[in-house]
Protein backbone atom coordinates (compact mmCIF):
# COMPACT_ATOMS: atom_id res chain seq x y z
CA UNK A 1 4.47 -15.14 -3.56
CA UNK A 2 6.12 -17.77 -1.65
CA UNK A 3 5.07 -17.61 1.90
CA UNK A 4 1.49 -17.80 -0.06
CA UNK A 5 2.16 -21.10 -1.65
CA UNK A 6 3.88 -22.36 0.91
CA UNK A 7 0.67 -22.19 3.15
CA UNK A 8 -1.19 -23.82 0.41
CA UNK A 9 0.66 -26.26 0.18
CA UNK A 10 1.41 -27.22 4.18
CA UNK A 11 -2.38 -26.36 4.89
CA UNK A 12 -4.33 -27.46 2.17
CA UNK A 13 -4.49 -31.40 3.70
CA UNK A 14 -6.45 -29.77 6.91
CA UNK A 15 -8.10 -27.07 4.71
CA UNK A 16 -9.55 -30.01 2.67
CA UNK A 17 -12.02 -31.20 5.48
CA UNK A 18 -14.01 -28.20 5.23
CA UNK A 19 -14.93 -28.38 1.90
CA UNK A 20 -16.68 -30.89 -0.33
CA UNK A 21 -13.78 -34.64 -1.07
CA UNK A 22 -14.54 -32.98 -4.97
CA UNK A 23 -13.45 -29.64 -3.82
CA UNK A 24 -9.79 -28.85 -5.89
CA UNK A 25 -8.52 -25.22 -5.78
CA UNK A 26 -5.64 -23.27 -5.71
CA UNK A 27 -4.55 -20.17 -3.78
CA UNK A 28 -1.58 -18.09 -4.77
CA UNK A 29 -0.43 -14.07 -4.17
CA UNK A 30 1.87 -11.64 -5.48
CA UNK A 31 3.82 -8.83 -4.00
CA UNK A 32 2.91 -5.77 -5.61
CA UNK A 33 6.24 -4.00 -4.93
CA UNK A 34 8.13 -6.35 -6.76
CA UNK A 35 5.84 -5.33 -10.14
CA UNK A 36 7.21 -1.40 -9.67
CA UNK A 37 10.71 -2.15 -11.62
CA UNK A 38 9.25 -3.45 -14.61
CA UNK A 39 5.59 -3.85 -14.98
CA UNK A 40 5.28 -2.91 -18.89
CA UNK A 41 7.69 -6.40 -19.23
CA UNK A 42 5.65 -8.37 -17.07
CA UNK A 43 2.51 -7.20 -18.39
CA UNK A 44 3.57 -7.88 -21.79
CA UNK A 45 5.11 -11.49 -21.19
CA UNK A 46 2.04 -12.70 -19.38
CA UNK A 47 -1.12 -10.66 -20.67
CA UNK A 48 -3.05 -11.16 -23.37
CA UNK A 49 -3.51 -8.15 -26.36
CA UNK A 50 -7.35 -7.75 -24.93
CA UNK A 51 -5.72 -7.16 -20.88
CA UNK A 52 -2.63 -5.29 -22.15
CA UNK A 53 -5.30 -2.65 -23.70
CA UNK A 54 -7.39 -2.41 -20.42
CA UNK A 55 -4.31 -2.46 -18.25
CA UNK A 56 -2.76 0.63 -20.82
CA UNK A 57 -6.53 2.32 -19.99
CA UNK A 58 -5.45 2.99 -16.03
CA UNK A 59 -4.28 6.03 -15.43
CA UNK A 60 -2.98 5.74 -12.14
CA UNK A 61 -0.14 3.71 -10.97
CA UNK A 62 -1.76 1.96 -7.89
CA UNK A 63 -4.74 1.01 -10.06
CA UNK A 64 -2.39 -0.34 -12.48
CA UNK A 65 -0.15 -2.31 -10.22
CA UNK A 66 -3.37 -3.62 -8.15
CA UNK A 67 -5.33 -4.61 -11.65
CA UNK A 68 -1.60 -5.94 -12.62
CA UNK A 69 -0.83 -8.10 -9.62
CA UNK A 70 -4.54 -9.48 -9.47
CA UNK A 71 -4.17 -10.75 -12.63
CA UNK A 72 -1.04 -12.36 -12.45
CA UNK A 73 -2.50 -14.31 -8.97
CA UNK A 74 -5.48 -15.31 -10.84
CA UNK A 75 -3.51 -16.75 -13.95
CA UNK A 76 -0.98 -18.34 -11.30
CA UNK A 77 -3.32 -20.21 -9.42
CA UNK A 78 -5.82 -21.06 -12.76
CA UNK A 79 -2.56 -22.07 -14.57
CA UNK A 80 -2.14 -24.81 -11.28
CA UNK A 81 -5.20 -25.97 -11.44
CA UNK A 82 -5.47 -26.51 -14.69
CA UNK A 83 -1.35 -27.82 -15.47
CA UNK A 84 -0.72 -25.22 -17.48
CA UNK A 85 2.87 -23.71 -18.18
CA UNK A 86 4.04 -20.47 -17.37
CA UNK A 87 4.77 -19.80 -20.99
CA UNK A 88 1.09 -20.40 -21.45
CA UNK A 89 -0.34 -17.43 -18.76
CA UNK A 90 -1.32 -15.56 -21.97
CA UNK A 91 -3.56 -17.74 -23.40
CA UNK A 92 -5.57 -18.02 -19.83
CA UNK A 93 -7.63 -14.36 -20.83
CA UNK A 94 -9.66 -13.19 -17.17
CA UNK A 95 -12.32 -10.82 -18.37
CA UNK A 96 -15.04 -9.29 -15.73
CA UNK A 97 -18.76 -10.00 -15.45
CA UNK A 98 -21.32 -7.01 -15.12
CA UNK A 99 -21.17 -7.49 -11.19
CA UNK A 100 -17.01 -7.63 -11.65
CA UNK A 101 -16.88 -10.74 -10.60
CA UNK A 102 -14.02 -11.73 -12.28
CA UNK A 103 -13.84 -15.28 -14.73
CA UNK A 104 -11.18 -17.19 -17.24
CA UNK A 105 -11.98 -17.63 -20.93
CA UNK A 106 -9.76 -21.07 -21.72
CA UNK A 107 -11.19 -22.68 -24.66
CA UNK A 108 -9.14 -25.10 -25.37
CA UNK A 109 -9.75 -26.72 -21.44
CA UNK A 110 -12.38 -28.88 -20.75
CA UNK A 111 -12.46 -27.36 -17.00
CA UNK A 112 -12.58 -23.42 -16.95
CA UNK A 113 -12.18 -22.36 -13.06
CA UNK A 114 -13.69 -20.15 -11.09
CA UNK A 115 -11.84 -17.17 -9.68
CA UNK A 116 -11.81 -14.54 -6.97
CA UNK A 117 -9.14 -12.29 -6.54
CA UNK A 118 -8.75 -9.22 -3.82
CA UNK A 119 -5.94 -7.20 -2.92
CA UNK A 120 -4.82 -5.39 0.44
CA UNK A 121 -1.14 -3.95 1.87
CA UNK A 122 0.41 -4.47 -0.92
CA UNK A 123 -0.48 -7.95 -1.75
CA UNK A 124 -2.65 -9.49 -4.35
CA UNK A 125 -4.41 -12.50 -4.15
CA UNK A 126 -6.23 -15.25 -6.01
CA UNK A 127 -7.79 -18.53 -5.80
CA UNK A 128 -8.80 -20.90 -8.73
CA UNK A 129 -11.43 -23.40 -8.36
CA UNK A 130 -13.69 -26.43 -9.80
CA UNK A 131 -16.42 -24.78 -7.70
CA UNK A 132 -17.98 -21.58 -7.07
CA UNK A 133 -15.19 -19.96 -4.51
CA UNK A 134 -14.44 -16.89 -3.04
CA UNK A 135 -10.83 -14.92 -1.64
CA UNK A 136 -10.96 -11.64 0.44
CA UNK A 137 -7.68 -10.14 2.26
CA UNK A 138 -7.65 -7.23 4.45
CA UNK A 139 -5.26 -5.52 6.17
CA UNK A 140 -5.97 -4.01 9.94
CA UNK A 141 -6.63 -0.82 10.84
CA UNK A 142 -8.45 1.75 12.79
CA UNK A 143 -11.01 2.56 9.61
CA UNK A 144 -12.48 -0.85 10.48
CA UNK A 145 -14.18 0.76 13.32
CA UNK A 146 -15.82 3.36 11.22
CA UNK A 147 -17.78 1.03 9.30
CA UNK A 148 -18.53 -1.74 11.74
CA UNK A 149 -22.27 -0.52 11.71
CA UNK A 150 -21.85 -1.23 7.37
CA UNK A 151 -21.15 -5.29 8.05
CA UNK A 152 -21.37 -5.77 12.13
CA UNK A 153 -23.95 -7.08 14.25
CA UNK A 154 -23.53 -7.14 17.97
CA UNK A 155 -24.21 -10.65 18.23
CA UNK A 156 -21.82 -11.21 15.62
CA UNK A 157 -18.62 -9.51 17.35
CA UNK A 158 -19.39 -11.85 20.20
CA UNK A 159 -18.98 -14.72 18.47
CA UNK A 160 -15.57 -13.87 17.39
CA UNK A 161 -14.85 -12.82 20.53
CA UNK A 162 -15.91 -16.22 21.85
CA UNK A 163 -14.37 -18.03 19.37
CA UNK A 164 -10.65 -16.53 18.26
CA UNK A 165 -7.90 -16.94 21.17
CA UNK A 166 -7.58 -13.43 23.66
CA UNK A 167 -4.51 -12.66 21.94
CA UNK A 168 -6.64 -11.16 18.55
CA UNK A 169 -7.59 -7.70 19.44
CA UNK A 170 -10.80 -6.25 18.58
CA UNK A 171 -9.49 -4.56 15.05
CA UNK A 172 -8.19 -7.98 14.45
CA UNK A 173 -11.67 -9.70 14.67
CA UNK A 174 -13.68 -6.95 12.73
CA UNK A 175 -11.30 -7.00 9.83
CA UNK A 176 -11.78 -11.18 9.91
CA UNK A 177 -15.71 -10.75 9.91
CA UNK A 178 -15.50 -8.16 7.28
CA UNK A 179 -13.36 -10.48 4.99
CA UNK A 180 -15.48 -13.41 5.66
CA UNK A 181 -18.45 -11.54 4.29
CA UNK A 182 -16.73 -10.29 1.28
CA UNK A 183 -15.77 -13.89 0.41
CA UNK A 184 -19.29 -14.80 1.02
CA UNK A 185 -20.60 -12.01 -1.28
CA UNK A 186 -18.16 -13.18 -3.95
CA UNK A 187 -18.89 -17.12 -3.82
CA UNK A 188 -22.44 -16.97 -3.98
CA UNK A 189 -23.44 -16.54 -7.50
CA UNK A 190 -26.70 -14.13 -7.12
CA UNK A 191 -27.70 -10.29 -8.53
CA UNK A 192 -27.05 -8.49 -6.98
CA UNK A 193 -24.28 -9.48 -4.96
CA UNK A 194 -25.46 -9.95 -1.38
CA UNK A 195 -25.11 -7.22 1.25
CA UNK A 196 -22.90 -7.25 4.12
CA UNK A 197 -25.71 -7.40 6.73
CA UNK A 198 -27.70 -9.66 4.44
CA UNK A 199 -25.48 -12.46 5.55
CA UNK A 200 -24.91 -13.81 9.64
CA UNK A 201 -22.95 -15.22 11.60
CA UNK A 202 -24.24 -18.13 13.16
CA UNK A 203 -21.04 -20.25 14.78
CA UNK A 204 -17.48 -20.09 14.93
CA UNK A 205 -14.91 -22.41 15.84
CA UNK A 206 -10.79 -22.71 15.34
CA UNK A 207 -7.41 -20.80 16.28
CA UNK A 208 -7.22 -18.36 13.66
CA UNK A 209 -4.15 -19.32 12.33
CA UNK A 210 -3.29 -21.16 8.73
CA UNK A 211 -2.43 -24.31 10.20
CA UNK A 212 -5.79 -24.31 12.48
CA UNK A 213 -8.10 -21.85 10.71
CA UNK A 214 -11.29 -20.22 12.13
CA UNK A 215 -14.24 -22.18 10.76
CA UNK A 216 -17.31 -19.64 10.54
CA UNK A 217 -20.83 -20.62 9.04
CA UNK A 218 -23.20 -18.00 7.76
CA UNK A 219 -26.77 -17.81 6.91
CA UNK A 220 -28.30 -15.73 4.42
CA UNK A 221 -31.95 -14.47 4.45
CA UNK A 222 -32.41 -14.23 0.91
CA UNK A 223 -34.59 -16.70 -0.86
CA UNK A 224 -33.23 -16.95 -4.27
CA UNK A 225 -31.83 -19.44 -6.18
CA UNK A 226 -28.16 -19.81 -5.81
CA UNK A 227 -28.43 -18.63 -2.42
CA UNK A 228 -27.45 -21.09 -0.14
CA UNK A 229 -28.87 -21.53 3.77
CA UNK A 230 -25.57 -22.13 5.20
CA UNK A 231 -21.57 -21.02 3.66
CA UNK A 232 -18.40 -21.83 5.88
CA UNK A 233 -15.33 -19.59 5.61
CA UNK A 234 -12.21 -20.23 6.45
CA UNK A 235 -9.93 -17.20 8.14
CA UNK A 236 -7.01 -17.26 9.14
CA UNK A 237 -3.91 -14.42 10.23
CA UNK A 238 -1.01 -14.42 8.29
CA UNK A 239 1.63 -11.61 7.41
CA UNK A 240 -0.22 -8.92 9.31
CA UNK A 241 -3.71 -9.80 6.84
CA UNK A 242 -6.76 -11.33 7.29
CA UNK A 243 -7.26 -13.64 4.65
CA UNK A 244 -10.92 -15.30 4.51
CA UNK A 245 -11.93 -18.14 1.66
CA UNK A 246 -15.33 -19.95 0.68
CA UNK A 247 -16.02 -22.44 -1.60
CA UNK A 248 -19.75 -23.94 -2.20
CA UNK A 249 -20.15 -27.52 -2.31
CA UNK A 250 -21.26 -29.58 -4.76
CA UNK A 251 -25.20 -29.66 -5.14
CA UNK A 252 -25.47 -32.26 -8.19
CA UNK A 253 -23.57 -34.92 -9.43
């Protein structure tokens, strides 16, 4: 999607200081509307014989068109990353770990990225990276305050509160501290994946908005290798989403 890449790409200079100077990824989205006229064609131009057989195995249409548009993100932003063709998409095969974390099979690269991909509203999402990384979008809405006991600490909703201008509502900031955790649950690499009140928010800091993200640093208290102390997230508004992305930094050399 444009307005996706276009963010990237205006953004990713100021994004850049938040991660590790090693740090290279790629973000990139599709509408899923725009798959409804002709998804068996676009599923059969860019997946391989392996995905067109698990795509084929969803019965219903939003799965399909969720699973479809995913997949198209992912192979979008790997094929970036990596300076592949669009010709090429098909040879880029995403398969899905145990945990469904999903991951690239590219032989014939000497750098395989890592991937996270999420969907929300109608939008599917994906970022490719030389690191460990995590993507979560959600859309607002009142089911946020449902769950809040699932993923919300008291403590937690303050910071936000503290942090994020007046002008984000209170739906606004739960749905940005529940995709911050989800993109914290998908970077860090443990089993099982870490709960939602596992991790904490410890500070916040930033407008909320692509070109000045909110900067929020968790701590987890599970001792286990893999497990970082401390993961940042970036969140930010855009198109009536939150979208929320972590990458870990580089440990060795």
């Amino acid at each position: 999607m444009a307005f996706a890449q276009a963010i990237f790409e205006e953004c990713w200079p100021r994004w850049q200081q938040h991660f590790s100077p090693k740090t290279r990824l790629q973000l990139r989205a599709v509408v899923l509307e725009a798959l409804s006229d002709c998804p068996d064609a676009v599923a059969s131009r860019y997946l391989s014989a392996d995905e067109l057989g698990q795509w084929s195995g969803f019965s219903q249409k939003k799965r399909r068109t969720e699973w479809l548009g995913g997949r198209l993100a992912a192979k979008w932003a790997a094929a970036e990353l990596l300076g592949v063709a669009e010709a090429e998409w098909r040879t880029l095969v995403i398969k899905t770990e145990e945990d469904g974390r999903p991951y690239l099979t590219a032989a014939t690269k000497a750098m395989v990225p890592f991937l996270s991909i999420s969907h929300s509203g109608g939008l599917a999402a994906a970022l490719a990276a030389n690191l460990p990384c995590g993507l979560d979008i959600q859309q607002p809405g009142p089911k946020i305050h449902t769950v809040r006991q699932r993923f919300a600490r008291h403590e937690e909703t303050e910071i936000l509160k503290s942090s994020l201008p007046k002008s984000f509502a209170e739906t606004d900031r739960l749905t940005m501290l529940w995709a911050a955790k989800e993109a914290v649950r998908k970077t860090v690499r443990t089993s099982p994946l870490l709960g939602l009140l596992e991790t904490r928010l410890v500070t916040g800091a930033g407008g909320g908005t692509p070109q000045e993200p909110l900067v929020l640093t968790f701590t987890s208290g599970r001792e286990q290798d893999g497990c970082p102390s401390l993961i940042s997230v970036l969140c930010f508004f855009s198109d009536n989403l939150a979208w929320a992305m972590a990458c870990l930094p580089i440990t060795k050399e």
